[in-house]
Each structure stands twice: as C-alpha cells, then as structure tokens.
N, C-alpha and C. Protein backbone atom coordinates (compact mmCIF):
# COMPACT_ATOMS: atom_id res chain seq x y z
N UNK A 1 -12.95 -9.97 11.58
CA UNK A 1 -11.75 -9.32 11.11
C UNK A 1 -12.08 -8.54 9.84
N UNK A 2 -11.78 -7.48 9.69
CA UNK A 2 -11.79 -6.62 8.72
C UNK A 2 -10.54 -6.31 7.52
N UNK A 3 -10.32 -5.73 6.34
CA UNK A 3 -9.51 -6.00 5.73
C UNK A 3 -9.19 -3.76 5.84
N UNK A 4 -8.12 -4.13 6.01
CA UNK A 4 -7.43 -2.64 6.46
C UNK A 4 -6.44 -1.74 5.42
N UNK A 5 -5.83 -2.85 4.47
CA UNK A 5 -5.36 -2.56 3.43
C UNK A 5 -4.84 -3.20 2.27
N UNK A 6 -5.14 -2.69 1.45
CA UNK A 6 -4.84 -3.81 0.16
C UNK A 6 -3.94 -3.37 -0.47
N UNK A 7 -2.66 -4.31 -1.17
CA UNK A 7 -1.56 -3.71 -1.58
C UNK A 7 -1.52 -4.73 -3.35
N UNK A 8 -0.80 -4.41 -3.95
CA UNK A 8 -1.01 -4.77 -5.03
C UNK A 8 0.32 -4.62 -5.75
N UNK A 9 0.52 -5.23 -6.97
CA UNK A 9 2.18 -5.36 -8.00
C UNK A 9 1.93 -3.63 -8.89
N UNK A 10 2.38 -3.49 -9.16
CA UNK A 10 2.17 -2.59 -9.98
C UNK A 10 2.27 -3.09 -12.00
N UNK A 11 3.62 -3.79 -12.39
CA UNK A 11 3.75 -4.12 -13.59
C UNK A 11 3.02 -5.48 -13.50
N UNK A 12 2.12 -5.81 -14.45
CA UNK A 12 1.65 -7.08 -15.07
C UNK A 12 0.60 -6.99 -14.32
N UNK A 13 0.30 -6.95 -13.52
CA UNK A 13 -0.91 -7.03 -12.16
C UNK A 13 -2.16 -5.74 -12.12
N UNK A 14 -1.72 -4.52 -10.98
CA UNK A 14 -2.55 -3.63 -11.47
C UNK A 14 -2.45 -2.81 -13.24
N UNK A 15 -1.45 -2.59 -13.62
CA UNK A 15 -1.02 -1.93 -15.06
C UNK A 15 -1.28 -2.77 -16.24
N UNK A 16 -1.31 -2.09 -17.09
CA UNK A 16 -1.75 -3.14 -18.56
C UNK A 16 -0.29 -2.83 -19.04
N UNK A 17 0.07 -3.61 -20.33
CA UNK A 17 1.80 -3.80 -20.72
C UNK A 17 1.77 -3.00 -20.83
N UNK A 18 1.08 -1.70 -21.66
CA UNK A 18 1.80 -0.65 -21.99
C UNK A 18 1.65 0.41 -20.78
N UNK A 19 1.84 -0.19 -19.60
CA UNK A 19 1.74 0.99 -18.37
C UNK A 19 0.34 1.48 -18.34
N UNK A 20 -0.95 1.54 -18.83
CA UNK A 20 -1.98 2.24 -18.43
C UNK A 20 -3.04 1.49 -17.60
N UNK A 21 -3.77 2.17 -16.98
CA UNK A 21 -4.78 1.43 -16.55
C UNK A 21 -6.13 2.12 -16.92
N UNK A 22 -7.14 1.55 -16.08
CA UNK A 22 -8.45 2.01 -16.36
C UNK A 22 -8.88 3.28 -15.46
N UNK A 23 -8.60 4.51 -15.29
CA UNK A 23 -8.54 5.38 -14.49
C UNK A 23 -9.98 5.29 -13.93
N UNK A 24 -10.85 5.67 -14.84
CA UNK A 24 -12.50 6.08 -14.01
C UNK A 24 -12.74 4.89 -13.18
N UNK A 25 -12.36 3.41 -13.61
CA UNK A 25 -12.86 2.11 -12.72
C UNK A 25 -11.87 2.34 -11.46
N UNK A 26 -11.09 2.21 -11.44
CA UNK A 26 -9.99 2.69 -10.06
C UNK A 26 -10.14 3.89 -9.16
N UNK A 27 -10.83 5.08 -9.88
CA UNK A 27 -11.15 6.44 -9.20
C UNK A 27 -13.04 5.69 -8.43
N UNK A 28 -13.83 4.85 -8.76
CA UNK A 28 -14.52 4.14 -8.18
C UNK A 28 -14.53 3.56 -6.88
N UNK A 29 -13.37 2.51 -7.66
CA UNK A 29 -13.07 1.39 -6.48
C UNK A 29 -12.27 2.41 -5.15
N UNK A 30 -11.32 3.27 -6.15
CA UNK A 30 -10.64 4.01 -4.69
C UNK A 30 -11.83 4.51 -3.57
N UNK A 31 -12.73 5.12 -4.31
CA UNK A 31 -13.91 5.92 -3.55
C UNK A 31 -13.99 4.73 -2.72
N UNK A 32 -14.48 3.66 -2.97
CA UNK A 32 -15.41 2.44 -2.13
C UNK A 32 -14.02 2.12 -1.09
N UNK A 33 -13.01 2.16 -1.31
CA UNK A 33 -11.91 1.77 -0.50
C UNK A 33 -11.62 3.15 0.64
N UNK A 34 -11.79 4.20 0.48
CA UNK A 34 -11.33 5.22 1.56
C UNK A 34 -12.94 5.52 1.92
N UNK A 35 -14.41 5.30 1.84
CA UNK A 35 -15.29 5.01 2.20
C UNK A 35 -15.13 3.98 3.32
N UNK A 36 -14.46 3.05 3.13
CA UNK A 36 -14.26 1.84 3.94
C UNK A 36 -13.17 2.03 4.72
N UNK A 37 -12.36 3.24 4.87
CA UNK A 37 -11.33 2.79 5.56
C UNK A 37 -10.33 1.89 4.94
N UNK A 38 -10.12 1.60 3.72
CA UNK A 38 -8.85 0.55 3.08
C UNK A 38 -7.80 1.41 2.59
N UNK A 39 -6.86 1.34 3.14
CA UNK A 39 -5.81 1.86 2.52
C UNK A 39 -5.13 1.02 1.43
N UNK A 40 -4.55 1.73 0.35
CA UNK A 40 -3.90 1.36 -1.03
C UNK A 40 -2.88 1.74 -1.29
N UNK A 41 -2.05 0.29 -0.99
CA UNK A 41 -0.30 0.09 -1.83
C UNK A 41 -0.25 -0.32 -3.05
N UNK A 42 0.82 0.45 -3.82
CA UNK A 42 1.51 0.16 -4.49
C UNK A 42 2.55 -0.37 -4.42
N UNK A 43 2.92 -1.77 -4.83
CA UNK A 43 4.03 -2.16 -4.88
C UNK A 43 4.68 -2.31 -6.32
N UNK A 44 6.01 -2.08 -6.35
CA UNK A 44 6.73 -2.26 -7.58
C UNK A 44 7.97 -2.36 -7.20
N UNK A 45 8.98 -2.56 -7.54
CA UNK A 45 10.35 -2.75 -8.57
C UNK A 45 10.94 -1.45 -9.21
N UNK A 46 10.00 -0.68 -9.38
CA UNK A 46 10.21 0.45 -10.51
C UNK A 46 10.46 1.66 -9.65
N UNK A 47 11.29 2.96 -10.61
CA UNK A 47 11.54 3.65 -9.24
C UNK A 47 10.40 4.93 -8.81
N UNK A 48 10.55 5.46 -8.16
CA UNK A 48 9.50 6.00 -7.68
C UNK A 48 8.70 7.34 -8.57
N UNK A 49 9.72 8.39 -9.15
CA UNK A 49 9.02 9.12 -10.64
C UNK A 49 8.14 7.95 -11.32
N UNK A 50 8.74 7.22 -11.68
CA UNK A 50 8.15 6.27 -12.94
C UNK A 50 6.36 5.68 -12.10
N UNK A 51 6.63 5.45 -10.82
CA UNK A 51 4.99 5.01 -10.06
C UNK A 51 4.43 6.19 -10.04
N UNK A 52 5.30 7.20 -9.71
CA UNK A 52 3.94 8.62 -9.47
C UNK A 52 3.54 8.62 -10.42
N UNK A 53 4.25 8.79 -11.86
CA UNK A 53 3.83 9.29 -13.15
C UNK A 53 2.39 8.01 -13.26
N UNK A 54 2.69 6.75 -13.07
CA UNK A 54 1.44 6.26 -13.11
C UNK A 54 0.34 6.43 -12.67
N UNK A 55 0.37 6.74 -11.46
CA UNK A 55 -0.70 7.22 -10.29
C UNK A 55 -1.21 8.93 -10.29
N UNK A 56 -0.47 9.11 -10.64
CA UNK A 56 -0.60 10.88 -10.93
C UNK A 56 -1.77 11.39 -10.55
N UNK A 57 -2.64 10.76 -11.22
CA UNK A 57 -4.10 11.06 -11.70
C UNK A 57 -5.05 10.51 -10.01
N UNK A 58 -4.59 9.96 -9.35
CA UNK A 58 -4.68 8.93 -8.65
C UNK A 58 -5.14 9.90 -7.08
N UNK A 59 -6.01 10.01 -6.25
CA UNK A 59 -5.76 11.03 -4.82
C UNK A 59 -4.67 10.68 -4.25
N UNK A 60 -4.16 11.74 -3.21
CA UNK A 60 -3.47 11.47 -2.69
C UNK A 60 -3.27 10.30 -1.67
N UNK A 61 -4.31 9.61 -1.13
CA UNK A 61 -4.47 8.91 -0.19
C UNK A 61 -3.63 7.38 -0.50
N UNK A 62 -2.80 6.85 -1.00
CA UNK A 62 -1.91 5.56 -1.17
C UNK A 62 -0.54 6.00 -1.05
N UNK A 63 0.14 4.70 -0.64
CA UNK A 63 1.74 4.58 -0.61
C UNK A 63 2.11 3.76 -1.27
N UNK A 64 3.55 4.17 -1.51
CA UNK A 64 4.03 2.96 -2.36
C UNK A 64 5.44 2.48 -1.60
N UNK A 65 5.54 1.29 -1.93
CA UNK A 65 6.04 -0.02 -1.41
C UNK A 65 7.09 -0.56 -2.53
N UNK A 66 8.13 -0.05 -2.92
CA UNK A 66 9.23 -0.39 -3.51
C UNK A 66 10.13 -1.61 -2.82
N UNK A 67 10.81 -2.38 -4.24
CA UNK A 67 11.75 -3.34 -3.11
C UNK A 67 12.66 -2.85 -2.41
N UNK A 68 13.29 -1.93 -2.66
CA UNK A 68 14.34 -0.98 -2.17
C UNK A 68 13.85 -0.77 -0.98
N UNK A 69 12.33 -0.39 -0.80
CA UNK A 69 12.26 0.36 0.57
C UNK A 69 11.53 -0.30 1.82
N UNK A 70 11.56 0.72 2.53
CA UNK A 70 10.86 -0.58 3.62
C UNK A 70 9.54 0.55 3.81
N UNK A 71 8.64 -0.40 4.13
CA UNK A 71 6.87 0.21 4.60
C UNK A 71 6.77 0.55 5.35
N UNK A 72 6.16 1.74 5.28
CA UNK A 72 5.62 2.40 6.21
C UNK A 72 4.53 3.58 6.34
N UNK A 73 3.49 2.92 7.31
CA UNK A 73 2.33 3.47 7.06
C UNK A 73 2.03 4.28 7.93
C-alpha cells in the first residue's frame, strides 16, 4: 500500500503562532511529494483568503479542506 495523500491542520500544526512557516523546507518536501505522486491538504477552520494568503508562495498543486466544506479531490 502506498500513501496517496497527506493532509495536515493548518493553525498550531503545519504554521508557527505567528502564521509563518518555513517556506524553502516545504518548497523541498513539496518537490519530494509531487515526485511521488502525494497529494497535499490543507486543513483548517480558517477561511479560505486567510489559507491562500498562507500558501501563496506555495505551487499550485494542493487543496484545501475547510470545516465548512466538504473534499474533494
């Protein structure tokens, strides 16, 4: 069995308190993940401006996964 996609929190989890993360280590790992075929969720709480603005920087290749909404890939 292979792992097909990895989804993740967005506040406290992937983000540091003050909202940032480590861009160049994540622009890495993303490489090794769409190399592999892994697709990457975002999940949050928060509304959806407020995740792009995080991800911005981020390729296009992830979705995000709000409680509000329902998934779909």
């Amino acid at each position: 069995m292979s792992i097909k996609l990895i989804a993740t929190d967005m506040d406290g989890t992937f983000l540091r308190d003050d909202h940032t993360y480590n861009h160049s280590l994540f622009a890495k790992v993303f490489r090794q993940l769409e190399r592999h075929n892994i697709y990457f969720v975002a999940a949050s709480g928060s509304s959806f401006p407020r995740c792009n603005e995080n991800l911005k920087t981020t390729p296009p290749r992830w979705d995000l996964f709000r409680k509000t909404d329902q998934l779909s890939i």
